[in-house]
N, C-alpha and C. Protein backbone atom coordinates (compact mmCIF):
# COMPACT_ATOMS: atom_id res chain seq x y z
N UNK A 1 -23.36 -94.90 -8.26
CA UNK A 1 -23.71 -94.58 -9.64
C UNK A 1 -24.47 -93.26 -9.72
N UNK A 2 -25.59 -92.75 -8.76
CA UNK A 2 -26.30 -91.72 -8.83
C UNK A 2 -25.22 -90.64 -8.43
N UNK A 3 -24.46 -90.69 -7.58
CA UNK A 3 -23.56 -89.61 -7.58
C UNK A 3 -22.95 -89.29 -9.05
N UNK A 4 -22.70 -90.27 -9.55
CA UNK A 4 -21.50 -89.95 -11.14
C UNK A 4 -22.15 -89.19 -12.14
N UNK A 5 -23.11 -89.90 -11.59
CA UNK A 5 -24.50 -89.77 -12.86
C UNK A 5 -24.53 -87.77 -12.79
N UNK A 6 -24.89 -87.74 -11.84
CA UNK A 6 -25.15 -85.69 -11.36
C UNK A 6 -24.11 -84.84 -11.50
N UNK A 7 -22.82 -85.75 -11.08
CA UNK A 7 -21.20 -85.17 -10.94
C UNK A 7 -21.65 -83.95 -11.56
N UNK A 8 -21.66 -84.06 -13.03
CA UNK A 8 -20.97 -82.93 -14.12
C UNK A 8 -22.64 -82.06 -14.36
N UNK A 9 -23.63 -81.84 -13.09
CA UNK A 9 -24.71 -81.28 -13.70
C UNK A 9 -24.99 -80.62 -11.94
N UNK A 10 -23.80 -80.98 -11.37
CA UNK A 10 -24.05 -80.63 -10.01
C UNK A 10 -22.69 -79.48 -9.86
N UNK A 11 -22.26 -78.96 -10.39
CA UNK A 11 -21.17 -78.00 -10.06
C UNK A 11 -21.06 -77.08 -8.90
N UNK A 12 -22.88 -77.11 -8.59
CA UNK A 12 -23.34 -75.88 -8.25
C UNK A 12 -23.48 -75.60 -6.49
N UNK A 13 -23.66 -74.75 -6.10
CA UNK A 13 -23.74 -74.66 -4.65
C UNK A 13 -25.23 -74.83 -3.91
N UNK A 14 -26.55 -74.89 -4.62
CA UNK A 14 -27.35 -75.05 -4.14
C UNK A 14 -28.43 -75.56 -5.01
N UNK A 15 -29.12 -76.48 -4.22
CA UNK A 15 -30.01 -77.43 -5.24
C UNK A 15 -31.28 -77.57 -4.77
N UNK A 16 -32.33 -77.09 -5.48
CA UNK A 16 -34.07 -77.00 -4.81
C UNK A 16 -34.61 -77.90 -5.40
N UNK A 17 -35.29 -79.12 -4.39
CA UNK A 17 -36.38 -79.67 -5.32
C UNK A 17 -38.11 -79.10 -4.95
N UNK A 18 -39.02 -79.62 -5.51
CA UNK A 18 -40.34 -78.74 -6.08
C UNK A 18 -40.82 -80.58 -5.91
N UNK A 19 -41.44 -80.89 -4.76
CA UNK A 19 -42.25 -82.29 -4.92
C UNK A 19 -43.45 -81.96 -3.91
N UNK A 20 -44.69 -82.77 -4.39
CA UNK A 20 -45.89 -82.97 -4.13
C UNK A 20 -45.79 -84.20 -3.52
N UNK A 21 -46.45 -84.12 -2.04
CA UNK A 21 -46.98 -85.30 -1.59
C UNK A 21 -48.20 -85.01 -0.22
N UNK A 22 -48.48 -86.15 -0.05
CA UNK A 22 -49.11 -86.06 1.12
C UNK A 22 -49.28 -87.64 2.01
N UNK A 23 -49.95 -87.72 2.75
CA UNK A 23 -49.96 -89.22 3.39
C UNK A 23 -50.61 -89.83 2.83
N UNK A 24 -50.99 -90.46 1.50
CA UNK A 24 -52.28 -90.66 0.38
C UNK A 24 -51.09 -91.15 -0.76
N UNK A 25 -50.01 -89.89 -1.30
CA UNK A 25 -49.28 -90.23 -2.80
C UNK A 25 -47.86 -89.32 -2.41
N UNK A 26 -47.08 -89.45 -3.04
CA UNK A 26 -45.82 -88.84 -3.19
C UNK A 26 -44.65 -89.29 -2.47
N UNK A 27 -44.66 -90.45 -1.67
CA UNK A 27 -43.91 -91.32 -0.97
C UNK A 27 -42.36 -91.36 -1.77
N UNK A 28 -43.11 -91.82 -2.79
CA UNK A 28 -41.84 -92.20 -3.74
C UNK A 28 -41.20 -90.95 -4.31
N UNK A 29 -42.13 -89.88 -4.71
CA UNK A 29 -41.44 -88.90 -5.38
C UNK A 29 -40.13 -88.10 -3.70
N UNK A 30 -41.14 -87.98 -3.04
CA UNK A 30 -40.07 -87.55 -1.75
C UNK A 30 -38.58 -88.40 -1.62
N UNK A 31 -39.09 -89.59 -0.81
CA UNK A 31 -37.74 -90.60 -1.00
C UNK A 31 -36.61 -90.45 -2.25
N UNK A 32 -37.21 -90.24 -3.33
CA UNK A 32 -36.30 -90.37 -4.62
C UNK A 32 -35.13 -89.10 -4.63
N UNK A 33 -36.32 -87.90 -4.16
CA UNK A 33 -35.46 -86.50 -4.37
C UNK A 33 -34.65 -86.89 -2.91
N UNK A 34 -34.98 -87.20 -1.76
CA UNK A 34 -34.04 -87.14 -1.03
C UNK A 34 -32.52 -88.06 -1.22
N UNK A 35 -32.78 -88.89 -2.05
CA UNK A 35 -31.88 -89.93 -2.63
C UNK A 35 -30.58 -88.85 -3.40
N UNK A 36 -31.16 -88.25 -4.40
CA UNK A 36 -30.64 -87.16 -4.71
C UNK A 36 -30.02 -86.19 -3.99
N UNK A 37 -30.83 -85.73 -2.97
CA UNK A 37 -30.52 -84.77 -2.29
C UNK A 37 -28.67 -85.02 -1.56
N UNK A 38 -28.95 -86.24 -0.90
CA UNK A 38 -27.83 -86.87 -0.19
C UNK A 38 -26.53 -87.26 -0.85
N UNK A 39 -27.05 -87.75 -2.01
CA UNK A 39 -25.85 -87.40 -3.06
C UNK A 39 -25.03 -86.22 -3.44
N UNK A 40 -25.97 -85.24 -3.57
CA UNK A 40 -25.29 -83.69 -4.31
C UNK A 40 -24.74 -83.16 -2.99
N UNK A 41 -25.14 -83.62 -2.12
CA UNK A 41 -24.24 -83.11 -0.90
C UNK A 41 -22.45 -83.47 -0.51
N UNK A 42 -22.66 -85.13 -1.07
CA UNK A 42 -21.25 -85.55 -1.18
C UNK A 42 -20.38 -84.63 -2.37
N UNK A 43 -21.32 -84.03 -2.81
CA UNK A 43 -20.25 -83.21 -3.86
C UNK A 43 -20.36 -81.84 -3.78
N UNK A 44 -20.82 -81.15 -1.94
CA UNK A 44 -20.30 -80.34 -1.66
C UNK A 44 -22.38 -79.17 -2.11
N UNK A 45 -23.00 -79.70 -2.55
CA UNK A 45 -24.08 -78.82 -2.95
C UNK A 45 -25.33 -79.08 -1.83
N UNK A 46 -25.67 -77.62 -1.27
CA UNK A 46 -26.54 -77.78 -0.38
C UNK A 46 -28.28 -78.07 -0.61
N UNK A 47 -28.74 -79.03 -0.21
CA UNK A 47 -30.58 -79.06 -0.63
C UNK A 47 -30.96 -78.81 -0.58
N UNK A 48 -32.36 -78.20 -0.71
CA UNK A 48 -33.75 -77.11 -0.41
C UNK A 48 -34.76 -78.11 -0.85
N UNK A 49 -36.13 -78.21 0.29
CA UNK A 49 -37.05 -78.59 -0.76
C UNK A 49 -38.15 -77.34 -0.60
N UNK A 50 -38.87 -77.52 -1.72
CA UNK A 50 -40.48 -77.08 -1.39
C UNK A 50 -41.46 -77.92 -1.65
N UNK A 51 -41.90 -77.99 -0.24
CA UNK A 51 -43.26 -79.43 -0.03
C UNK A 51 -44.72 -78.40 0.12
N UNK A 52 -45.49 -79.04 0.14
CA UNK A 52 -46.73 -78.35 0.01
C UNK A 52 -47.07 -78.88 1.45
N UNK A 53 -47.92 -77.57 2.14
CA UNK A 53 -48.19 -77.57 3.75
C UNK A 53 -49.52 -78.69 3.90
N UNK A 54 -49.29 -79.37 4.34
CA UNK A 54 -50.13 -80.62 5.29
C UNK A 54 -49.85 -81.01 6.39
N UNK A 55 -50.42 -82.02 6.62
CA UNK A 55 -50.09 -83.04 7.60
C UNK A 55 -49.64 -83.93 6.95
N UNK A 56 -48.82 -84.23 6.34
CA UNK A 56 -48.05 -85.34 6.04
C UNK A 56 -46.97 -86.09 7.15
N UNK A 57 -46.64 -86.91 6.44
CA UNK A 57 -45.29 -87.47 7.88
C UNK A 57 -44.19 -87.03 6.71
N UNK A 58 -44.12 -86.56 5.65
CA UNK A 58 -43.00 -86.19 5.06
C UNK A 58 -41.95 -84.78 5.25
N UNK A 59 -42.65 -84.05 6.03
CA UNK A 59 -41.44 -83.07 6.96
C UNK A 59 -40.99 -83.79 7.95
N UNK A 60 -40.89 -85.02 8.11
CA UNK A 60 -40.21 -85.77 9.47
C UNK A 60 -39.18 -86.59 8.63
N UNK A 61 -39.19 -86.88 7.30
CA UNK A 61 -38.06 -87.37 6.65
C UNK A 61 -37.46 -86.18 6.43
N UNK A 62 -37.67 -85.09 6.13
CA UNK A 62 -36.53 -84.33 5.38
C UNK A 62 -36.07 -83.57 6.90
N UNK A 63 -36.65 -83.41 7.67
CA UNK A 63 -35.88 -82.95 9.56
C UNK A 63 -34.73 -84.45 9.59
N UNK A 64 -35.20 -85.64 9.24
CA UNK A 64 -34.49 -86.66 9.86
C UNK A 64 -33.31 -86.48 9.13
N UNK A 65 -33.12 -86.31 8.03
CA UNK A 65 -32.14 -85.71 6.83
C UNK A 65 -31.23 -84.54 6.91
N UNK A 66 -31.92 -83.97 7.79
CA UNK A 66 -31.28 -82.40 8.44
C UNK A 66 -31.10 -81.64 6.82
N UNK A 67 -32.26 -81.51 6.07
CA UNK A 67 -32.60 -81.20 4.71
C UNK A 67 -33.54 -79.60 5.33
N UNK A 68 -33.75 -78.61 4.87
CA UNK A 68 -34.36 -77.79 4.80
C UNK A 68 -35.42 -77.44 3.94
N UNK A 69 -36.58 -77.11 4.41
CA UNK A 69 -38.04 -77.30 3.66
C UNK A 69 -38.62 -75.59 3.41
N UNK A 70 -38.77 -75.54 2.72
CA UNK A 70 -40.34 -74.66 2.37
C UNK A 70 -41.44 -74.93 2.28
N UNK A 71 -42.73 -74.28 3.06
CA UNK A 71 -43.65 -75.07 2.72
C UNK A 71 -44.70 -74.25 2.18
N UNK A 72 -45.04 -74.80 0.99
CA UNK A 72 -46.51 -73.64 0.13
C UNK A 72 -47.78 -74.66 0.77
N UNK A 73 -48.91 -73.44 0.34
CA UNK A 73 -49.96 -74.20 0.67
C UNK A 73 -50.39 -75.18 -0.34
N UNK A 74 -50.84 -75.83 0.17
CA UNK A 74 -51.57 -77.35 -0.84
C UNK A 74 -52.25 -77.44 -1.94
N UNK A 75 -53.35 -76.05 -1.88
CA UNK A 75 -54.57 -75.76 -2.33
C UNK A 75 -54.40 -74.89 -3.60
N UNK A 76 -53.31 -74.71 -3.64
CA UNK A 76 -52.71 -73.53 -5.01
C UNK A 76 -53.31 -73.97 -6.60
N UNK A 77 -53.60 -73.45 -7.02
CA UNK A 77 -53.46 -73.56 -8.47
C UNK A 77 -52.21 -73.69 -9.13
N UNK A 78 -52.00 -73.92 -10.55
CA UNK A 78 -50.73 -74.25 -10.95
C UNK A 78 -50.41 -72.95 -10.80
N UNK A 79 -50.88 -71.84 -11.14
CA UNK A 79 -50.47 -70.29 -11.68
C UNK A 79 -49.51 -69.73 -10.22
N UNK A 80 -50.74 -70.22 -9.44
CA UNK A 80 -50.33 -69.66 -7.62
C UNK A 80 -49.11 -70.48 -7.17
N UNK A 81 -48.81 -72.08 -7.27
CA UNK A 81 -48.01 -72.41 -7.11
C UNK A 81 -46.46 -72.41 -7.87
N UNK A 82 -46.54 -71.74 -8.80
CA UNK A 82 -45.37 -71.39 -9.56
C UNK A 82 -44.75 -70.14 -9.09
N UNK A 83 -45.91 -69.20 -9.09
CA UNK A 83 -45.84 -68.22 -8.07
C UNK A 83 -44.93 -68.26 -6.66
N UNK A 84 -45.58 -68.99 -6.08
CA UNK A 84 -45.15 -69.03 -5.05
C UNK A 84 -43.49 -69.62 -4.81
N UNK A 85 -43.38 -70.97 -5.82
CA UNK A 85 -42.34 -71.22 -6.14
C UNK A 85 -41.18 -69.95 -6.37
N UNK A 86 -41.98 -69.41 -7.20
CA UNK A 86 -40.32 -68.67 -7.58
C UNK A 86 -39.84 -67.80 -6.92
N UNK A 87 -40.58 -67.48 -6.13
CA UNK A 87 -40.48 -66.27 -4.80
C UNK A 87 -39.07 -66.58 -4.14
N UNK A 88 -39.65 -68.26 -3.56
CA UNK A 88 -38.69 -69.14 -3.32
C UNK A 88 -37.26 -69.30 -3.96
N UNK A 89 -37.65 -69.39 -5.32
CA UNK A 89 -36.23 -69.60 -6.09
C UNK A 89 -35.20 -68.13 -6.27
N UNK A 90 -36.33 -67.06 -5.83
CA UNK A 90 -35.51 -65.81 -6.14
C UNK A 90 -35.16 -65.39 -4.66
N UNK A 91 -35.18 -66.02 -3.77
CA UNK A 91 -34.77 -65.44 -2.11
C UNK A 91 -33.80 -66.34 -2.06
N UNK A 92 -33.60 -67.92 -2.12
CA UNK A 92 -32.57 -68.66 -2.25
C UNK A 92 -31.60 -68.77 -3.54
N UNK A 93 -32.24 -68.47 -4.64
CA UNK A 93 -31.09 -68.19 -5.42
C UNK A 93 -30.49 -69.51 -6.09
N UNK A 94 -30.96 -70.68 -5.90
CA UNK A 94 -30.39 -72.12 -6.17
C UNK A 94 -30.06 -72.29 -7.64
N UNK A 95 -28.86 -73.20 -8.03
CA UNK A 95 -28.56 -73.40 -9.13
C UNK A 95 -29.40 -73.95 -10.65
N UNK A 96 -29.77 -74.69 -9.34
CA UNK A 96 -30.64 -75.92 -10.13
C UNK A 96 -31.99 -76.07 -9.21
N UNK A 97 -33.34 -76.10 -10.05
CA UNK A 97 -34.56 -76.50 -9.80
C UNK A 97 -34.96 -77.95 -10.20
N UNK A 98 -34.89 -79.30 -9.19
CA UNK A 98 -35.94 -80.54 -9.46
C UNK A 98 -37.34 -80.38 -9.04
N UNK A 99 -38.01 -80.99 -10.50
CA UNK A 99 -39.08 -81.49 -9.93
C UNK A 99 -39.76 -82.04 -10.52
N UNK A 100 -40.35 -83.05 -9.55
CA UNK A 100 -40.80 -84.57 -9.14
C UNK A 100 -42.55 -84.25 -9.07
N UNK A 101 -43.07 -83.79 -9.87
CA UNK A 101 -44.57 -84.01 -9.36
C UNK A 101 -45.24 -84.25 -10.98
N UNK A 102 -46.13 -85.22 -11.01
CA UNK A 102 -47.54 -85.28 -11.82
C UNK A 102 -48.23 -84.19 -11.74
N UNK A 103 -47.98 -82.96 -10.69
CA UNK A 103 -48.89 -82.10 -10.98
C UNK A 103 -48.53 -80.70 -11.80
N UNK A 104 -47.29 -80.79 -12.04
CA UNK A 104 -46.62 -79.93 -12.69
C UNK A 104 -46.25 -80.12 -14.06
N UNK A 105 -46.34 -79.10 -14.74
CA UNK A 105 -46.21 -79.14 -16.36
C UNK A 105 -45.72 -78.16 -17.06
N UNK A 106 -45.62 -77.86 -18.27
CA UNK A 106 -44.90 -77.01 -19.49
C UNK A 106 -44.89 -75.86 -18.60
N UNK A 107 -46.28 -75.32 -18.63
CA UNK A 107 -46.73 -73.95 -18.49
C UNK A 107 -45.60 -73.49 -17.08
N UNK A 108 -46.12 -74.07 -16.27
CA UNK A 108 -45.18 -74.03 -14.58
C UNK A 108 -43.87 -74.07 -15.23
N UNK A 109 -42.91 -74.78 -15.80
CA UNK A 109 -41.58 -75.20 -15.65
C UNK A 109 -41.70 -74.06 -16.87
N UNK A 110 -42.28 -73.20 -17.78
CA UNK A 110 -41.44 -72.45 -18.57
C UNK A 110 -41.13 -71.47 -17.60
N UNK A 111 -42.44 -70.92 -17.01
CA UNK A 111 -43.02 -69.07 -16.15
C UNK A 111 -42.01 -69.25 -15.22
N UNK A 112 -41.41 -70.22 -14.30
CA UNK A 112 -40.27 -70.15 -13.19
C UNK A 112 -38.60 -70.19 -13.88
N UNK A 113 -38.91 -70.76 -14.96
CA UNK A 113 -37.41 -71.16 -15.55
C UNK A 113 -37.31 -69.97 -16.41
N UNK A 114 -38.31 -69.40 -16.89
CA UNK A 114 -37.67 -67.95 -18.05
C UNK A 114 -38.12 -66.88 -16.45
N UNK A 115 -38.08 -66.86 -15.31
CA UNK A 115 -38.21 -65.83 -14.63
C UNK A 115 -36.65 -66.22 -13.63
N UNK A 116 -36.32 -66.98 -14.07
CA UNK A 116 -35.04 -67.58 -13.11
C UNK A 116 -34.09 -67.46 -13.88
N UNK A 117 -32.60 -67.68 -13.17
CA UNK A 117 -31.62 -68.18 -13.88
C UNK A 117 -31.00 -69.52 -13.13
N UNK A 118 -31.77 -70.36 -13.71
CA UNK A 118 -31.14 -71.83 -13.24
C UNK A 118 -31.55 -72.62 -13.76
N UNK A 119 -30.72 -73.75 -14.03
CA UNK A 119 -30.76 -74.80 -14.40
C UNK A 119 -32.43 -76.09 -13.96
N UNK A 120 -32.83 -76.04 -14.67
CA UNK A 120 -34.31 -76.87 -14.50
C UNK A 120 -34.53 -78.54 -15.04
N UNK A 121 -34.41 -79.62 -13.83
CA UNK A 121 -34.53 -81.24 -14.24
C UNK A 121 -35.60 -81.36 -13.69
N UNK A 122 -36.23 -82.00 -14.70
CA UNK A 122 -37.72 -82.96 -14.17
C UNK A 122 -37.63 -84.17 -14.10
N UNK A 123 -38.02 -84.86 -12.92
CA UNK A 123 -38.07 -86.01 -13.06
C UNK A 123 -39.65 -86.72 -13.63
N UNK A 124 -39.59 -87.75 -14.39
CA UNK A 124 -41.26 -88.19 -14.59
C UNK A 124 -40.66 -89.55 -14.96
N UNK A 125 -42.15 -90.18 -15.36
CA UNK A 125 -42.34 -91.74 -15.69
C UNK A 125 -43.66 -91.56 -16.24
N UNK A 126 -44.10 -91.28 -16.63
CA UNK A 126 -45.57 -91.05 -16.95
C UNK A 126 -45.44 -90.82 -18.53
N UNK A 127 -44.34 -89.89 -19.31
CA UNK A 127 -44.58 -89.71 -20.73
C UNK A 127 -46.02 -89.11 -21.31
N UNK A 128 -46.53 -88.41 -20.61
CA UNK A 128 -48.07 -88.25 -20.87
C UNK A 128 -48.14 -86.76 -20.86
N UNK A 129 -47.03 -86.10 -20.71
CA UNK A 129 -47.14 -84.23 -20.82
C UNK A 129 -46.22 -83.46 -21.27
N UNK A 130 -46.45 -82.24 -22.09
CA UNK A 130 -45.31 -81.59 -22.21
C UNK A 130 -44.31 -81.34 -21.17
N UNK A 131 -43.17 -80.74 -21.38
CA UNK A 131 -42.05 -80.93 -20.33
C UNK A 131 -41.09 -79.36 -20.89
N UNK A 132 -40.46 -78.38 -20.03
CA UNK A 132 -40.28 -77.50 -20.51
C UNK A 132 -38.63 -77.64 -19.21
N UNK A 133 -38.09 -77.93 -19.95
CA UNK A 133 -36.44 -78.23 -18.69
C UNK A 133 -35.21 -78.46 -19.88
N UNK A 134 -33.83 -78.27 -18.91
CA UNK A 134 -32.97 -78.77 -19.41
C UNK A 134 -32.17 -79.95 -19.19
N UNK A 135 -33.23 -80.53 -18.64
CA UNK A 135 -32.79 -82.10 -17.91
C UNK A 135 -34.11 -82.70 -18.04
N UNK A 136 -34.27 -84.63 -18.80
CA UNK A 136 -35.56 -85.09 -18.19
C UNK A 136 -34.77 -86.24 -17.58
N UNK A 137 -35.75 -86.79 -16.47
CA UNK A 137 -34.82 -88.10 -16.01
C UNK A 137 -36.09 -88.96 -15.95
N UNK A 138 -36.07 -90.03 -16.53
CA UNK A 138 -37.82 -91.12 -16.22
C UNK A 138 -36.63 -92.62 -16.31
N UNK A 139 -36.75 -92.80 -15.17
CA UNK A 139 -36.03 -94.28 -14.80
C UNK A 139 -36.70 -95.62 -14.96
N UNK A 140 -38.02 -95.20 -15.55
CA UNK A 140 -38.80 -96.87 -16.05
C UNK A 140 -38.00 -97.32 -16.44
N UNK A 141 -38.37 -98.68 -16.11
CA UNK A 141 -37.89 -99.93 -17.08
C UNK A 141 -38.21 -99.89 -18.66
N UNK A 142 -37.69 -99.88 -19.33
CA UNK A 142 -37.85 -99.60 -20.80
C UNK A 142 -38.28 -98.70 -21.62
N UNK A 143 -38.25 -97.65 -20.83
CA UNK A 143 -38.46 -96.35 -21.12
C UNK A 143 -37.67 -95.76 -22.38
N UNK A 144 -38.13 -94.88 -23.52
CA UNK A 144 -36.58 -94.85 -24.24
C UNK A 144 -36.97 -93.26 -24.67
N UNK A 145 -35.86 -92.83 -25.10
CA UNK A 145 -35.54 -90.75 -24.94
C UNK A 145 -36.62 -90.61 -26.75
N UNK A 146 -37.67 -91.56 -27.14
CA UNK A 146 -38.11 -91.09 -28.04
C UNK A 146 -39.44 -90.70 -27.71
N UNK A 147 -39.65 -91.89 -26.61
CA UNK A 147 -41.12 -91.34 -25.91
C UNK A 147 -41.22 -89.96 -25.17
N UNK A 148 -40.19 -89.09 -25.26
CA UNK A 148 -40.40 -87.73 -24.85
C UNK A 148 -40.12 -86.84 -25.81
N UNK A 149 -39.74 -87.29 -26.97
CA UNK A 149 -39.14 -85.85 -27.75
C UNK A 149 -40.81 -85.01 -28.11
N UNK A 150 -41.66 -85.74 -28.83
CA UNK A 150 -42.61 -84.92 -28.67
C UNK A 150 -43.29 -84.07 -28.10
N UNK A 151 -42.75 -84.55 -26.63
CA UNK A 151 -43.24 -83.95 -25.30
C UNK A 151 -42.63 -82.46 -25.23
N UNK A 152 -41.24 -82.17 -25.71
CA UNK A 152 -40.48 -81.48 -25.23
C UNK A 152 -40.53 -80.33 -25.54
N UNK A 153 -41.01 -78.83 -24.78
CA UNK A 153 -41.53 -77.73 -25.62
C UNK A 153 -39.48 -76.93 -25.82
N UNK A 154 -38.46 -77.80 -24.89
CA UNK A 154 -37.21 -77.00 -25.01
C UNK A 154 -36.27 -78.16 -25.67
N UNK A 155 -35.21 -77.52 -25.87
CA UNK A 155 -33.94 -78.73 -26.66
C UNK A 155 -33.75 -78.67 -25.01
N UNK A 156 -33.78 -80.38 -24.47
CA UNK A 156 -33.12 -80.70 -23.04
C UNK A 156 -32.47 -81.83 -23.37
N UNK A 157 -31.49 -82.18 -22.67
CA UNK A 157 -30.95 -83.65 -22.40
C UNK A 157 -31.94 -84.61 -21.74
N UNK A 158 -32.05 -85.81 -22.33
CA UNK A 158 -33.25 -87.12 -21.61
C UNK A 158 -32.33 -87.91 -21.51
N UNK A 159 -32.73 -88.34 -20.10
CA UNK A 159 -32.14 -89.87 -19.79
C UNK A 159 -33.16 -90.88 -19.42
N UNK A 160 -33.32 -91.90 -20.09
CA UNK A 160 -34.41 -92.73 -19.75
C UNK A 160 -33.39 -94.44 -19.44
N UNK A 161 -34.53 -94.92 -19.05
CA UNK A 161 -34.51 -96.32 -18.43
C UNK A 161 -33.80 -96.83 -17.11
N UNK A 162 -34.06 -97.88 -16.38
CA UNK A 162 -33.26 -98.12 -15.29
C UNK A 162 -32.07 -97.82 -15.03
N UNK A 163 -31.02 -97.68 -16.08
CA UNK A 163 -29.99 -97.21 -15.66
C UNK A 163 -29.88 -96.15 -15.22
N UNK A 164 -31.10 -95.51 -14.55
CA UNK A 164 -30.48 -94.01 -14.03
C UNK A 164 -31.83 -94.05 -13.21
N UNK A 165 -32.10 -95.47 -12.66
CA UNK A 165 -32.50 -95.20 -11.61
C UNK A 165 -31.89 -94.90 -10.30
N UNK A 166 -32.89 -93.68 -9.17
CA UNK A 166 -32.56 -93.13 -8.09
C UNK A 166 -32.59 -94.04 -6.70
N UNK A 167 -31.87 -95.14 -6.72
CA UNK A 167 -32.13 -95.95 -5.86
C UNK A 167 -31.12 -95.30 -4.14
N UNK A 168 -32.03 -95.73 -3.58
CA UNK A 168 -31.19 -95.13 -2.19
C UNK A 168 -29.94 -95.91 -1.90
N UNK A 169 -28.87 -95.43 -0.90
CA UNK A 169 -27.80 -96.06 -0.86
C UNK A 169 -28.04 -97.46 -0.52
N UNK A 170 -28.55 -97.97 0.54
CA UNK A 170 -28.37 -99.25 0.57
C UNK A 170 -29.29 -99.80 -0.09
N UNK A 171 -29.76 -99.73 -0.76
CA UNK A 171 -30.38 -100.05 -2.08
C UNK A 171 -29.62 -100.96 -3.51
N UNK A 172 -28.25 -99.72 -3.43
CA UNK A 172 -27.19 -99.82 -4.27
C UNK A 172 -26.62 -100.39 -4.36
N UNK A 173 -25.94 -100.66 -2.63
CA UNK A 173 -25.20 -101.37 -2.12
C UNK A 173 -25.87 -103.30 -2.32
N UNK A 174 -26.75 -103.33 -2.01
CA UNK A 174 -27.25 -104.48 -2.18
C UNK A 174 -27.15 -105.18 -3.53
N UNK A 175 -27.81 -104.29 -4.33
CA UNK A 175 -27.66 -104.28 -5.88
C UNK A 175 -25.82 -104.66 -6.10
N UNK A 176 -25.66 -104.15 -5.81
CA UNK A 176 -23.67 -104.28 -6.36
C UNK A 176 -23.38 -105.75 -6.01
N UNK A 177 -23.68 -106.15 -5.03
CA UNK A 177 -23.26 -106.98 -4.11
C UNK A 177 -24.19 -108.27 -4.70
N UNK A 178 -25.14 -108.62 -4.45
CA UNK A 178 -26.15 -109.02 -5.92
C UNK A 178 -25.54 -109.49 -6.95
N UNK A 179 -24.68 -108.67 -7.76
CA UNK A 179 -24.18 -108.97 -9.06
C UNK A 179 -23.14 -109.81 -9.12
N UNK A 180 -22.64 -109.83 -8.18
CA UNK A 180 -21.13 -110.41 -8.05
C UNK A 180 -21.21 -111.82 -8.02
């Protein structure tokens, strides 16, 4: 389902995600984009992430993935880390920008997306900030595309609620199998 779901928003040849974590929080946001990641590949589009430099154990999932990383420093401000981001987005060149962090907002997703030319999805669940993209994706459970219009400083497409949750493959597989 997550493949079908991207099909017609994945055309593209290269796909960057932008996630925050460390050994403390971001478990889930990592796992999720790599969920993604593994998908857009079956349809031919290569991954990028940019993780923020720690000690995390989360450059040992995206090596195990044979996924390719950037890594900014941790300590950035939003201004510095957008910065730094787009450096990124303008040496790789990627179609499309995800990203998966609580720590990112309007201001960040306008300054990289009006300095870029690419396509920009955020993922959230939170409903609690402006949002500046042409994609939102928040897979809560009962989530619905009204709890963001206020949010939204651009006209984007929202997809809300479980049905577009990022569940990993055998995840899916279980789920399918489940239903029957």
């Amino acid at each position: 389902m997550l493949a079908s779901m991207w099909e017609k928003t994945l055309k593209k040849s290269k796909i960057l995600f932008r996630v925050n974590a460390s050994n403390f929080i971001g478990t889930g946001h990592i796992r999720r984009c790599i969920t993604i990641a593994k998908a857009a590949r079956k349809l031919n589009v290569v991954p990028f992430f940019v993780i923020n430099k720690n000690k995390s154990n989360h450059k040992y999932l995206l090596n195990d993935e044979k996924i390719h990383f950037y890594e900014i420093e941790e300590q950035l401000d939003l201004e510095n880390d957008s910065k730094e981001t787009l450096k990124i987005v303008q040496n790789l060149n990627p179609d499309i920008l995800v990203i998966d962090s609580y720590a990112i907002e309007s201001k960040w997703e306008r300054y990289v997306y009006t300095n870029s030319n690419l396509k920009l999805v955020v993922i959230d669940d939170l409903a609690n900030r402006k949002h500046y993209c042409d994609l939102l994706i928040d897979q809560s459970f009962l989530r619905e595309k009204i709890d963001y219009i206020p949010l939204m400083e651009k006209d984007a497409q929202i997809f809300c609620g479980s049905e577009y949750a990022m569940l990993r493959e055998e995840f899916s597989k279980a789920r399918a199998i489940s239903l029957k």
